[in-house]
C-alpha atoms as a PDB file:
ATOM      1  CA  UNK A   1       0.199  34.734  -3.899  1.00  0.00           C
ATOM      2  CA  UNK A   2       3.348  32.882  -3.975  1.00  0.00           C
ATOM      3  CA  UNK A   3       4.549  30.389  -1.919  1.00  0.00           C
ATOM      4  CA  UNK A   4       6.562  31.710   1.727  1.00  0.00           C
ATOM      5  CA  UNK A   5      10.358  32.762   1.322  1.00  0.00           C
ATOM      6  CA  UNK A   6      11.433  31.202   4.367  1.00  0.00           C
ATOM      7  CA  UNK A   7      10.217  27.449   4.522  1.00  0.00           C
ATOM      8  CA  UNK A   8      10.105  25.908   7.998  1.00  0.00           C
ATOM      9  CA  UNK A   9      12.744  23.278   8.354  1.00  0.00           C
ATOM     10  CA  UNK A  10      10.936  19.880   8.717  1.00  0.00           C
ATOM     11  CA  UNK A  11      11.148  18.077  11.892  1.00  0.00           C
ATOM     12  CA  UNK A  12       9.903  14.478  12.097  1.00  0.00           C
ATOM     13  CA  UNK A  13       6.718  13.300  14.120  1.00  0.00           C
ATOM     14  CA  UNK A  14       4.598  16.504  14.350  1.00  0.00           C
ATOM     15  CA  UNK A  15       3.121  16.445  10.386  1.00  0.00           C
ATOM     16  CA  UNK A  16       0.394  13.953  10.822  1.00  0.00           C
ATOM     17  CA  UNK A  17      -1.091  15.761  13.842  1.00  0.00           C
ATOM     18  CA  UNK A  18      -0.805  19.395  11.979  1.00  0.00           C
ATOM     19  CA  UNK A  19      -2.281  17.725   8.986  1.00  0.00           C
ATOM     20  CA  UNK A  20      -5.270  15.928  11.290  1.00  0.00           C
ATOM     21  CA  UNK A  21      -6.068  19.276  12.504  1.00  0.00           C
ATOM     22  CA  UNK A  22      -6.235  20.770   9.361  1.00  0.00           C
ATOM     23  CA  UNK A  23     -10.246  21.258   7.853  1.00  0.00           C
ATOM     24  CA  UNK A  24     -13.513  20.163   9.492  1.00  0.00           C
ATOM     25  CA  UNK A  25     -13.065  16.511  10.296  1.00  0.00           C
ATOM     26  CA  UNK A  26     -16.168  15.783  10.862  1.00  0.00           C
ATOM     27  CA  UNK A  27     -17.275  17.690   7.766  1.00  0.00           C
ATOM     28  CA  UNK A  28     -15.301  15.335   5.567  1.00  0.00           C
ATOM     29  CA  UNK A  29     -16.641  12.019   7.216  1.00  0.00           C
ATOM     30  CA  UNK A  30     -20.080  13.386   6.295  1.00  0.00           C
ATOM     31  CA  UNK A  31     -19.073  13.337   2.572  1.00  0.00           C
ATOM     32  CA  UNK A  32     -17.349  10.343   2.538  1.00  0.00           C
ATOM     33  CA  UNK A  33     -20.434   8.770   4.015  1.00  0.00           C
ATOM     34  CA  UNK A  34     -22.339  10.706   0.967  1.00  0.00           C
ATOM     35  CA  UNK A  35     -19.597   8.947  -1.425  1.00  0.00           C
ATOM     36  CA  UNK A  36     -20.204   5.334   0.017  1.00  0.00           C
ATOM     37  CA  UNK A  37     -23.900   5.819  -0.482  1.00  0.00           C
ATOM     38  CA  UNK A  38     -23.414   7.011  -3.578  1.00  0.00           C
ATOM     39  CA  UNK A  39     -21.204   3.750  -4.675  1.00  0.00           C
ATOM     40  CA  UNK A  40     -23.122   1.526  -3.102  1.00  0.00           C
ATOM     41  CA  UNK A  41     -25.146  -0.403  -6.365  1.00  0.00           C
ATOM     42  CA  UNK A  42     -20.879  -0.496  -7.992  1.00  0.00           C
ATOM     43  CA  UNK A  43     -19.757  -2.114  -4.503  1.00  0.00           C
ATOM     44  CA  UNK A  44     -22.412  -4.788  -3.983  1.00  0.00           C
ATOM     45  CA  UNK A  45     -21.962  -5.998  -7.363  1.00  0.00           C
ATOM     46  CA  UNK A  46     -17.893  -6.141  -7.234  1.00  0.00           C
ATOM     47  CA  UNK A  47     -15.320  -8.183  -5.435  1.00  0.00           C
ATOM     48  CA  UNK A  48     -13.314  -6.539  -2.560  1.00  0.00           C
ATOM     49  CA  UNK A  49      -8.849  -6.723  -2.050  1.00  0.00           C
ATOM     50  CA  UNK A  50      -9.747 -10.024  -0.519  1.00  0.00           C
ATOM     51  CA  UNK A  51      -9.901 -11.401  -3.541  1.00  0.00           C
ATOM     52  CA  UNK A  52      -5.937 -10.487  -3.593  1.00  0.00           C
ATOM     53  CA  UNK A  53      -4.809 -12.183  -0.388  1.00  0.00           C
ATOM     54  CA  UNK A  54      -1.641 -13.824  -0.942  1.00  0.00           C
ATOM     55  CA  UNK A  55      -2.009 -14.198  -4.568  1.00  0.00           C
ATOM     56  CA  UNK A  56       1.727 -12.881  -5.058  1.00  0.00           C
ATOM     57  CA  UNK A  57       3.598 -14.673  -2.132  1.00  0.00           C
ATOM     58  CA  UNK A  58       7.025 -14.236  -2.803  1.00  0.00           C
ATOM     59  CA  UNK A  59       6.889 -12.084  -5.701  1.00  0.00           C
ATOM     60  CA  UNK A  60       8.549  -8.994  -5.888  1.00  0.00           C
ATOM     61  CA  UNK A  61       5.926  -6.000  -6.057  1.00  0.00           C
ATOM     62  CA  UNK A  62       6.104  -2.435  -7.343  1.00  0.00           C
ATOM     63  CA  UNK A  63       4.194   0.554  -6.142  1.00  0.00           C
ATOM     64  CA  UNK A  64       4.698   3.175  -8.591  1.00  0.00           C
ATOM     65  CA  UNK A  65       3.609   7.372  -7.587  1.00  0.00           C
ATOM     66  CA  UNK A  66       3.788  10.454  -9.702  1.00  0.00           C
ATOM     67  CA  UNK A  67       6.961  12.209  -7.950  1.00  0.00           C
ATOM     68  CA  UNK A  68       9.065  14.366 -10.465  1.00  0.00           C
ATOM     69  CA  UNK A  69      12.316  11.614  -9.873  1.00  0.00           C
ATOM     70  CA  UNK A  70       9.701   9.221 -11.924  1.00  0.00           C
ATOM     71  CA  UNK A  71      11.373   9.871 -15.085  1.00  0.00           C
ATOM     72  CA  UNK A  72      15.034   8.503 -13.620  1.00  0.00           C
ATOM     73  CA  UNK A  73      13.752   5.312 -13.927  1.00  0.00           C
ATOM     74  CA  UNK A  74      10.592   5.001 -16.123  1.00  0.00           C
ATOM     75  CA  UNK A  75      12.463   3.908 -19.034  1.00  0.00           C
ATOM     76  CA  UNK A  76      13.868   0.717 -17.080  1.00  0.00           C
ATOM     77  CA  UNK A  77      10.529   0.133 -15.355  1.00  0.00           C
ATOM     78  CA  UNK A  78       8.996  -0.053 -19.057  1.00  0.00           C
ATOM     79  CA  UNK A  79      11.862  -2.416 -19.710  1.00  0.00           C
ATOM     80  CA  UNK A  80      10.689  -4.866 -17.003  1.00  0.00           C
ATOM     81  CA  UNK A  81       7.205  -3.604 -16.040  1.00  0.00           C
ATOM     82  CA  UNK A  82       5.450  -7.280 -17.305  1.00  0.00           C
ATOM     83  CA  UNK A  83       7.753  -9.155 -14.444  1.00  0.00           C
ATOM     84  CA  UNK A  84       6.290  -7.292 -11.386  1.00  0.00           C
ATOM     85  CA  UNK A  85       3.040  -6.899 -10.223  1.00  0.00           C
ATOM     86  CA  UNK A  86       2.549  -2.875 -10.180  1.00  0.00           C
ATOM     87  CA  UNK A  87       0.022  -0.691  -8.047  1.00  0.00           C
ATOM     88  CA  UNK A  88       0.191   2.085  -9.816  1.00  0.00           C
ATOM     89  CA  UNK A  89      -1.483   5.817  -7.832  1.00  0.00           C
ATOM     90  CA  UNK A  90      -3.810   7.622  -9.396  1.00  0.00           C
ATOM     91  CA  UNK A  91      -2.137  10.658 -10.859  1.00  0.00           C
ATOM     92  CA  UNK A  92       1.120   7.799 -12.080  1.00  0.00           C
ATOM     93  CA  UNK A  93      -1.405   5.863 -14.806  1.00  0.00           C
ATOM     94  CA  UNK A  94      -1.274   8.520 -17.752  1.00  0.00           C
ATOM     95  CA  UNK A  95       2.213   9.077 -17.144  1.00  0.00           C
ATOM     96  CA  UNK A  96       3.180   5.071 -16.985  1.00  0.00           C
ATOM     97  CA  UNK A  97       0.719   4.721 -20.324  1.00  0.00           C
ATOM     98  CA  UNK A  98       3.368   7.572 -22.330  1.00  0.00           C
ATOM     99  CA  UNK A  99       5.749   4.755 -22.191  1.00  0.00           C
ATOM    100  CA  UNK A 100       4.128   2.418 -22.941  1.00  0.00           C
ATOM    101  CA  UNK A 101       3.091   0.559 -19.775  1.00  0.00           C
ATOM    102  CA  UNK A 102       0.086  -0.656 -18.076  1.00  0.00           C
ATOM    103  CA  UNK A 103       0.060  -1.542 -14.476  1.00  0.00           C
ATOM    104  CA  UNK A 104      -2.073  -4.375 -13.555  1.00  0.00           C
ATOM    105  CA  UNK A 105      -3.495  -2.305 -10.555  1.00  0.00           C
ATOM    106  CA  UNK A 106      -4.729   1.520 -10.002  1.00  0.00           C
ATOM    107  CA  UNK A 107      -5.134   2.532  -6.520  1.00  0.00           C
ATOM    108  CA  UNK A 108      -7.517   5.220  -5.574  1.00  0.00           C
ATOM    109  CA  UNK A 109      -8.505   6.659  -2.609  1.00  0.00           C
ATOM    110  CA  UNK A 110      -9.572  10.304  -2.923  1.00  0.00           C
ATOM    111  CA  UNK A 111     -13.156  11.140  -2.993  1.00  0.00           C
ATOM    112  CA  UNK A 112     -13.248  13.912  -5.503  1.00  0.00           C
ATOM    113  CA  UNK A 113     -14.589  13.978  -8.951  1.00  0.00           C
ATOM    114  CA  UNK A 114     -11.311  15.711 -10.451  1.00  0.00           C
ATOM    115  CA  UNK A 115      -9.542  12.009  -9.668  1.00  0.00           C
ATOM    116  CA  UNK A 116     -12.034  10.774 -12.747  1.00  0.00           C
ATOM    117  CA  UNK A 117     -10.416  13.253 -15.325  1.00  0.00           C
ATOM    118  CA  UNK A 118      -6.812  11.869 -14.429  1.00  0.00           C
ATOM    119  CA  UNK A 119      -8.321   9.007 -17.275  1.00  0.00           C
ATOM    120  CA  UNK A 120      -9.563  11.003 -19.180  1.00  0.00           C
ATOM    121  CA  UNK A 121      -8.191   9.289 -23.146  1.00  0.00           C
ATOM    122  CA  UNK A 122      -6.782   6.536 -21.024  1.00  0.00           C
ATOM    123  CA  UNK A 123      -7.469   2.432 -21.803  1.00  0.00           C
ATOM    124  CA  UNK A 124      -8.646   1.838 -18.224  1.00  0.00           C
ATOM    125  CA  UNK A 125      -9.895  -1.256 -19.549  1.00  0.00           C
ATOM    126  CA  UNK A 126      -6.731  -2.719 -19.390  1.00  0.00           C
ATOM    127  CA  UNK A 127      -6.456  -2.151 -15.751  1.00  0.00           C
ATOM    128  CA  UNK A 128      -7.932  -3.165 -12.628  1.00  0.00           C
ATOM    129  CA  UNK A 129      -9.603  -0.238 -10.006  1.00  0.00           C
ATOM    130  CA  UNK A 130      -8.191  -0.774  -6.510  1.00  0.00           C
ATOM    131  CA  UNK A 131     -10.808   2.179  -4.773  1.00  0.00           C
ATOM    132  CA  UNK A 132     -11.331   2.815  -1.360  1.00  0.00           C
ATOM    133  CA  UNK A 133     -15.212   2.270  -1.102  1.00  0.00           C
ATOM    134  CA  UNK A 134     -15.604   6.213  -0.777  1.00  0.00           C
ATOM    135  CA  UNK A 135     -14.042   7.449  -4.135  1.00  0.00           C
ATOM    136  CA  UNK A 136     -15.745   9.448  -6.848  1.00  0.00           C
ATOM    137  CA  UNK A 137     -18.565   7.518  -8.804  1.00  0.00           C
ATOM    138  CA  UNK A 138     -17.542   9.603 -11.605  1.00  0.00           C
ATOM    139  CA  UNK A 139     -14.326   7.456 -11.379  1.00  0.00           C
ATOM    140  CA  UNK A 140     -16.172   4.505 -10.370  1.00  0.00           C
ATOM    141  CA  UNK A 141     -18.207   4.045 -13.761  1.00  0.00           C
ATOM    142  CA  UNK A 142     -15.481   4.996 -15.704  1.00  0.00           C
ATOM    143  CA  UNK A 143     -14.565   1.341 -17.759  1.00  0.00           C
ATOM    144  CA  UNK A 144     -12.105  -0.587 -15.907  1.00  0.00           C
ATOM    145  CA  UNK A 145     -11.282  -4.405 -16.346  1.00  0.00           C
ATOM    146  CA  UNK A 146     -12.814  -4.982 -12.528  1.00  0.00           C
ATOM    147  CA  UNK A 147     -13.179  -2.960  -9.169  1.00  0.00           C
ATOM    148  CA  UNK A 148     -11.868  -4.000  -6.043  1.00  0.00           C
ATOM    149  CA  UNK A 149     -12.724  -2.307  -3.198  1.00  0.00           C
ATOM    150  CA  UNK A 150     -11.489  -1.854   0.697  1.00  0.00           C
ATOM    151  CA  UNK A 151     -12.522   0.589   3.637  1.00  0.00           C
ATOM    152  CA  UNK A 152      -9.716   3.082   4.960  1.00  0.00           C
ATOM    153  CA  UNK A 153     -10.270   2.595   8.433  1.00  0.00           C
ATOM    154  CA  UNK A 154     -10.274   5.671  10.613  1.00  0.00           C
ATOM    155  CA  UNK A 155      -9.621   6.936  13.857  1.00  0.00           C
ATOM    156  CA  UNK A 156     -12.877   7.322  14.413  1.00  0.00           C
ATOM    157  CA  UNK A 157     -14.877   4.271  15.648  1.00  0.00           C
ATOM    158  CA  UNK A 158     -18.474   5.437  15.425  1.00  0.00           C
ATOM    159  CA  UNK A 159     -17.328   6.281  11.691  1.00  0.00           C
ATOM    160  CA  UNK A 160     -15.608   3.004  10.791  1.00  0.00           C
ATOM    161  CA  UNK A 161     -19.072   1.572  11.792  1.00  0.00           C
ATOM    162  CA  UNK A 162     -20.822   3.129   9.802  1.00  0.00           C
ATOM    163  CA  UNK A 163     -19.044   2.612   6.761  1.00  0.00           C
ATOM    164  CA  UNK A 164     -19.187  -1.272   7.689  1.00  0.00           C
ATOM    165  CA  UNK A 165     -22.745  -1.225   8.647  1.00  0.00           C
ATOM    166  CA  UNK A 166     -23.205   0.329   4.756  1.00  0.00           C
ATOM    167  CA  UNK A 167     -21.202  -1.720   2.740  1.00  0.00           C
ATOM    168  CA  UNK A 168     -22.724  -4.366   4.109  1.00  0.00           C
ATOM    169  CA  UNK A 169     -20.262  -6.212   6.969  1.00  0.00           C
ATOM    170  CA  UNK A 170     -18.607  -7.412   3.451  1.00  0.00           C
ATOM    171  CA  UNK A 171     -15.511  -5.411   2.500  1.00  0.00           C
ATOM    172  CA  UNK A 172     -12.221  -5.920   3.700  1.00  0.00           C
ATOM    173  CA  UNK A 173     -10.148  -2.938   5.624  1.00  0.00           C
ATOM    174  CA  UNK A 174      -6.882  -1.785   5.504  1.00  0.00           C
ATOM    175  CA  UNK A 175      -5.778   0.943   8.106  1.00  0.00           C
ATOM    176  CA  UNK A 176      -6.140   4.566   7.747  1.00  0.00           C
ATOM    177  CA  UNK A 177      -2.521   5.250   4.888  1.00  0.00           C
ATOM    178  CA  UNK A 178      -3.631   8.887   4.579  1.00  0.00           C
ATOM    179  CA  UNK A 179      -2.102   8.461   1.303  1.00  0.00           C
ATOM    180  CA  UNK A 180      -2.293   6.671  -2.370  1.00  0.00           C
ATOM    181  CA  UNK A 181       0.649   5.413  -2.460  1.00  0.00           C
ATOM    182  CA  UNK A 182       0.509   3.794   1.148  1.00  0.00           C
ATOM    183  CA  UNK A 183      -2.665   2.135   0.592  1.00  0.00           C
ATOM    184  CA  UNK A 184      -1.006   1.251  -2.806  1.00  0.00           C
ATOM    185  CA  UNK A 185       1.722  -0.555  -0.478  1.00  0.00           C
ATOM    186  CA  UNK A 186      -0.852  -2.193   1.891  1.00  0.00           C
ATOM    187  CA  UNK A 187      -2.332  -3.166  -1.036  1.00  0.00           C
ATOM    188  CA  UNK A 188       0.810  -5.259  -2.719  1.00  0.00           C
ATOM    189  CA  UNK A 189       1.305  -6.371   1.233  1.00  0.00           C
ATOM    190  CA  UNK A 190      -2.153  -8.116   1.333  1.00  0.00           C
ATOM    191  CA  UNK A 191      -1.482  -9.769  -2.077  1.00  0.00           C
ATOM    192  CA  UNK A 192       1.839 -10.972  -0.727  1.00  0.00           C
ATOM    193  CA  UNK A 193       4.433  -9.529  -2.632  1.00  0.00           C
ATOM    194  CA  UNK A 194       8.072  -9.726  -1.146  1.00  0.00           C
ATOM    195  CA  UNK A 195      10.192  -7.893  -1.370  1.00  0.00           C
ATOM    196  CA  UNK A 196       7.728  -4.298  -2.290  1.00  0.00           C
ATOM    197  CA  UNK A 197       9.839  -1.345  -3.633  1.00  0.00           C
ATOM    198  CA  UNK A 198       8.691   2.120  -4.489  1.00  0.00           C
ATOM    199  CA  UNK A 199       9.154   3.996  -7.709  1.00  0.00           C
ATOM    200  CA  UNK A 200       8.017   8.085  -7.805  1.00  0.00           C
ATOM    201  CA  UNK A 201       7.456   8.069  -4.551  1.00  0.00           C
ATOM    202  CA  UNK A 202       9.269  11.219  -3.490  1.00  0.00           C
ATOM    203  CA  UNK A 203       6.764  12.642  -1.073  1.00  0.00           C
ATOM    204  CA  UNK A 204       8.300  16.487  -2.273  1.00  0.00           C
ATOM    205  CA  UNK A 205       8.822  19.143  -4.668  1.00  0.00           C
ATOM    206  CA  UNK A 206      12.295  20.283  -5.874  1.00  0.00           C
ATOM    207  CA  UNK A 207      10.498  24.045  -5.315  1.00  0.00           C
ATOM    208  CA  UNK A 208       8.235  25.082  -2.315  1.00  0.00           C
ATOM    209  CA  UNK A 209       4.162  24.915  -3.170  1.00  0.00           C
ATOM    210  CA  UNK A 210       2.726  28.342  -4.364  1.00  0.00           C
ATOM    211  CA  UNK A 211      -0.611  26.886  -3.066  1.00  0.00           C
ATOM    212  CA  UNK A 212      -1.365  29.994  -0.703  1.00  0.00           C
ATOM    213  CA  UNK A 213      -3.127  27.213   1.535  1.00  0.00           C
ATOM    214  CA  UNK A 214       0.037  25.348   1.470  1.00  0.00           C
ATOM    215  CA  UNK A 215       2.451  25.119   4.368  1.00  0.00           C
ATOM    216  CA  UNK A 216       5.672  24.954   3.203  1.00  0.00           C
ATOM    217  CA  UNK A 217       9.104  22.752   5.052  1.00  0.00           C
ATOM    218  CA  UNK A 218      12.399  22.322   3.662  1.00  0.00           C
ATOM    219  CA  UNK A 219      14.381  19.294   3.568  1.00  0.00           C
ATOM    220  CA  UNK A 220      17.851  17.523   2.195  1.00  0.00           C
ATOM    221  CA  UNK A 221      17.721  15.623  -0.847  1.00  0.00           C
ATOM    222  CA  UNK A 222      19.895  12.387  -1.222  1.00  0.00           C
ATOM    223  CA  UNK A 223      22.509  14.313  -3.116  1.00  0.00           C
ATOM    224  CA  UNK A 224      22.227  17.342  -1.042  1.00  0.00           C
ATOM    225  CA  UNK A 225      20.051  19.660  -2.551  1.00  0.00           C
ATOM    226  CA  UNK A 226      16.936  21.975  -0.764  1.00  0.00           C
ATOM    227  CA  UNK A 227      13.903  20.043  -1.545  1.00  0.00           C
ATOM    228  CA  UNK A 228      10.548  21.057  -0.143  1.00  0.00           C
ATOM    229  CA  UNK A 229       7.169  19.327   0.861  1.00  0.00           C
ATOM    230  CA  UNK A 230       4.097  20.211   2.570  1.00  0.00           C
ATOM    231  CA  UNK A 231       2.405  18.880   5.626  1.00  0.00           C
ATOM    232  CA  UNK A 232      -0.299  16.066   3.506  1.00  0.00           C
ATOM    233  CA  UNK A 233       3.176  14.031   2.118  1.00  0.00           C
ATOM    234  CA  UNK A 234       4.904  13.967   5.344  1.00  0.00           C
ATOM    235  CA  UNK A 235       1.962  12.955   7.258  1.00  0.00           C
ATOM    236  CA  UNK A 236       1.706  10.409   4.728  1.00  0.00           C
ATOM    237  CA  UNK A 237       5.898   9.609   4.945  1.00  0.00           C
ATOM    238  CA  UNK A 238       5.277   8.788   8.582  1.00  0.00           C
ATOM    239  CA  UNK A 239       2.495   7.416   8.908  1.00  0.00           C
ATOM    240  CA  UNK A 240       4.344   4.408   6.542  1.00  0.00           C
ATOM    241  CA  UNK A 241       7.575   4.751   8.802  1.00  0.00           C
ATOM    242  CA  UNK A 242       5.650   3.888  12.043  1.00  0.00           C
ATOM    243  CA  UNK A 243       3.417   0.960   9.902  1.00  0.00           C
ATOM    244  CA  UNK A 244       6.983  -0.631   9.202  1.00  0.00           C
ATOM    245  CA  UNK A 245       7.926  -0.021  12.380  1.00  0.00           C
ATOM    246  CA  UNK A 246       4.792  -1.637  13.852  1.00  0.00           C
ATOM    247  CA  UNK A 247       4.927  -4.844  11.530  1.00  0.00           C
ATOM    248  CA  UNK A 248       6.727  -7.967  12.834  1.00  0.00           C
ATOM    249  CA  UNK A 249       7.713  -9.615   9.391  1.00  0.00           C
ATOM    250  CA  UNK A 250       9.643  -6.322   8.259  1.00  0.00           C
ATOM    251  CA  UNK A 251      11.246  -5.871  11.362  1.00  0.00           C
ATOM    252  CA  UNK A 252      12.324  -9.377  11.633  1.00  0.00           C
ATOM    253  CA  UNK A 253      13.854  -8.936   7.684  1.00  0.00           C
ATOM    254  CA  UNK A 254      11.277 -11.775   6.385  1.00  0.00           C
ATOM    255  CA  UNK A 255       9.334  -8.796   4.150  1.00  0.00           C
ATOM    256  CA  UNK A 256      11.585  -6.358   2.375  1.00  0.00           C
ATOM    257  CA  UNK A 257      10.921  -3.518   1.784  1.00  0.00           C
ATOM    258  CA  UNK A 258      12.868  -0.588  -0.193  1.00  0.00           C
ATOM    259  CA  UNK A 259      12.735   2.912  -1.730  1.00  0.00           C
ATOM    260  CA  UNK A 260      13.661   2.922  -5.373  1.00  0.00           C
ATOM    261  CA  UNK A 261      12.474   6.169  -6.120  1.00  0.00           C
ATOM    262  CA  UNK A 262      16.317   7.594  -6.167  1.00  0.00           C
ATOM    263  CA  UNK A 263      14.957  10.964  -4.866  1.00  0.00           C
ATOM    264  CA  UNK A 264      12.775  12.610  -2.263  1.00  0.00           C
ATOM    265  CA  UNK A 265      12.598  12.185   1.680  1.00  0.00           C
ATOM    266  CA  UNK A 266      10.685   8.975   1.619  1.00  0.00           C
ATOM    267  CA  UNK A 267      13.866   7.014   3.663  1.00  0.00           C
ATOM    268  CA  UNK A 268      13.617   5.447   6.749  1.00  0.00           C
ATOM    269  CA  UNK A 269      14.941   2.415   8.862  1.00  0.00           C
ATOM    270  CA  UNK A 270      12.745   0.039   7.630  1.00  0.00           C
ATOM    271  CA  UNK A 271      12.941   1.567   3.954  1.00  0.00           C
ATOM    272  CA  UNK A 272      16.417   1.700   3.111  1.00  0.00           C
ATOM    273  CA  UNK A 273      17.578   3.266  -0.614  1.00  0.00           C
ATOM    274  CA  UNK A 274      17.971   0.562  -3.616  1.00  0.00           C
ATOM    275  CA  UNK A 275      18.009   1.846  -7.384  1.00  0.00           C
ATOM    276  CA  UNK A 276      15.559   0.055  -9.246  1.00  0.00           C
ATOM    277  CA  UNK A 277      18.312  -1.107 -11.442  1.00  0.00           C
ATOM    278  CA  UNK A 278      19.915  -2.911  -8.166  1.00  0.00           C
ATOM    279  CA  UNK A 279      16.139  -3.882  -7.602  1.00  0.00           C
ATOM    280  CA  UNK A 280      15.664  -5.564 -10.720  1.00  0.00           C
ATOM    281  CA  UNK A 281      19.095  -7.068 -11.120  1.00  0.00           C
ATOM    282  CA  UNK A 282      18.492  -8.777  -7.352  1.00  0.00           C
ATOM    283  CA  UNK A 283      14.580  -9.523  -7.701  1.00  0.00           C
ATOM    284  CA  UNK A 284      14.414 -10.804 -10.990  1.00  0.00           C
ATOM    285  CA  UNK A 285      10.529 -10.968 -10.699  1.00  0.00           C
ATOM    286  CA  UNK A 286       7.826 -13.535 -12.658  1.00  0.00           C
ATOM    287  CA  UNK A 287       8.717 -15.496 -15.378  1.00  0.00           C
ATOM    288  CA  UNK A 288       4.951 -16.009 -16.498  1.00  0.00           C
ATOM    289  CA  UNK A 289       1.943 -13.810 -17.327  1.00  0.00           C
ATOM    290  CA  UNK A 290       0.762 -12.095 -14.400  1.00  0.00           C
ATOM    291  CA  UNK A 291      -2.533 -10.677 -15.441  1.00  0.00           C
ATOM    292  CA  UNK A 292      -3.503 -14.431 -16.453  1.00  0.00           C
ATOM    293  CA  UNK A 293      -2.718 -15.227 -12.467  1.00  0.00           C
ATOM    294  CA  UNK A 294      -4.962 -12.335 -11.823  1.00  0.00           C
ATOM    295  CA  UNK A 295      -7.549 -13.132 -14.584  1.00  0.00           C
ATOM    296  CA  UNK A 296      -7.913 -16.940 -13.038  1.00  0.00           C
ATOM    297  CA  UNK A 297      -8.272 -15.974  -9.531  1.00  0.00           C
ATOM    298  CA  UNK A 298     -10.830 -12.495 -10.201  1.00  0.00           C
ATOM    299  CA  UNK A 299     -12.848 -15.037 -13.044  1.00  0.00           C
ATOM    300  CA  UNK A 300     -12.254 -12.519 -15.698  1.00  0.00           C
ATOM    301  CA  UNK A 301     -11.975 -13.815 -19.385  1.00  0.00           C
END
């Protein structure tokens, strides 16, 4: 099966209920529980993102996602990659490592065990595992410089609870992102970065989905052009314009933050367009080592 002719045109503010109310909910709390549970001897032997708090303040941050417009700029983000703190998604890491780069942070927060092969050949050791506590132990054990974990906090209150009342009372929480990349952002947020820009992160395709599951919606590209995306990325898309919405310091202009991924739909009021080459010219970033700052503060030598 191929993907529908006739995408439906995307309209703004309906995909994180469709996506909510797609798949047994309660279903996929059960295995997340089943995940925890599983981690559980990895978690109460690591550190958790509060280990992070504030540890950039006033650096300029860079959360880096898989889109197809990665390749615009991954050539001048290998150029200055060692300047900026980067939370780098799951799926990004192998393609980031091709050019040589390796982010000081991985973010993961999917459950499944096909996350783990992402790594497969890939010097994890050089990198440091930002999971929410219910990802895959295969990904879990796999060799990274240090985990740091956080709950995804849900809708749910009963199930928040219980994933507290497991880990212990003892692991920070960041609010339900739906998405890598947005826990990615929360994630640079809690360790202070300022201004945070995003690289990859086009939340679309340039062709619809030919996932038969899939449902597919059409939208304008910056330049113009039919791109497409499917209800999981726009959930995720406004979910983050509502959390910018909702927080003081960007409103107010005292955090800034902007889209540098020079493609996709990811734009909003509170996440204007800048090239990463305007970025980088404007932020000029750190002038020392950052994975010493991170080595001193995690005790890792």
């Amino acid at each position: 099966m191929t993907a529908p002719q006739n995408p439906q045109s995307y309209n703004p503010g309906d995909a994180i209920e469709k996506t909510t109310q797609m798949g047994d909910i309660v279903a996929q709390r059960g295995k997340w529980l089943h995940s925890i549970r599983n981690n559980l001897a990895v978690i109460n032997k690591s550190k958790d993102i509060t280990y992070l708090r504030d540890l950039f303040t006033g650096k300029p941050g860079i959360i880096v996602g898989a889109g197809p417009s990665l390749q615009k700029n991954i050539g001048l983000l290998a150029e200055h990659a060692k300047k900026y703190p980067l939370f780098c998604t799951d799926r990004a890491f192998a393609m980031l490592y091709e050019k040589g780069i390796i982010p000081e942070f991985t973010v993961a927060v999917d459950f499944q065990d096909i996350v783990a092969d992402f790594f497969i050949g890939m010097p994890v050791r050089k990198t440091i595992l930002l999971a929410s506590v219910k990802v895959s132990r295969k990904l879990v054990d796999l060799n990274w410089m240090a985990r740091l974990f956080f709950l995804v906090m849900d809708s749910d209150e009963k199930f928040n609870e219980a994933m507290i009342n497991l880990t212990g009372r003892r692991i920070a929480g960041i609010p339900g992102a739906l998405i890598c990349g947005n826990s990615a952002y929360l994630a640079a947020r809690f360790a202070g970065c300022n201004p945070i820009t995003f690289v990859g992160c086009d939340m679309s395709m340039p062709e619809p989905s030919k996932n038969p599951n899939d449902i597919n919606y059409e939208a304008t590209g910056l330049d113009g052009e039919k791109i497409y995306s499917v209800p999981g990325y726009l959930a995720g898309h406004e979910w983050l314009l509502r959390h910018l919405h909702l927080d003081n310091e960007v409103q107010s202009g005292k955090v800034k933050v902007f889209n540098s991924t020079e493609g996709g739909i990811m734009y909003g009021e509170h996440l204007p367009p800048l090239t990463l080459r305007e970025f980088v010219d404007t932020y000029p970033g750190a002038d020392k080592s950052l994975m010493m700052q991170i080595r001193k503060r995690l005790d890792i030598y």
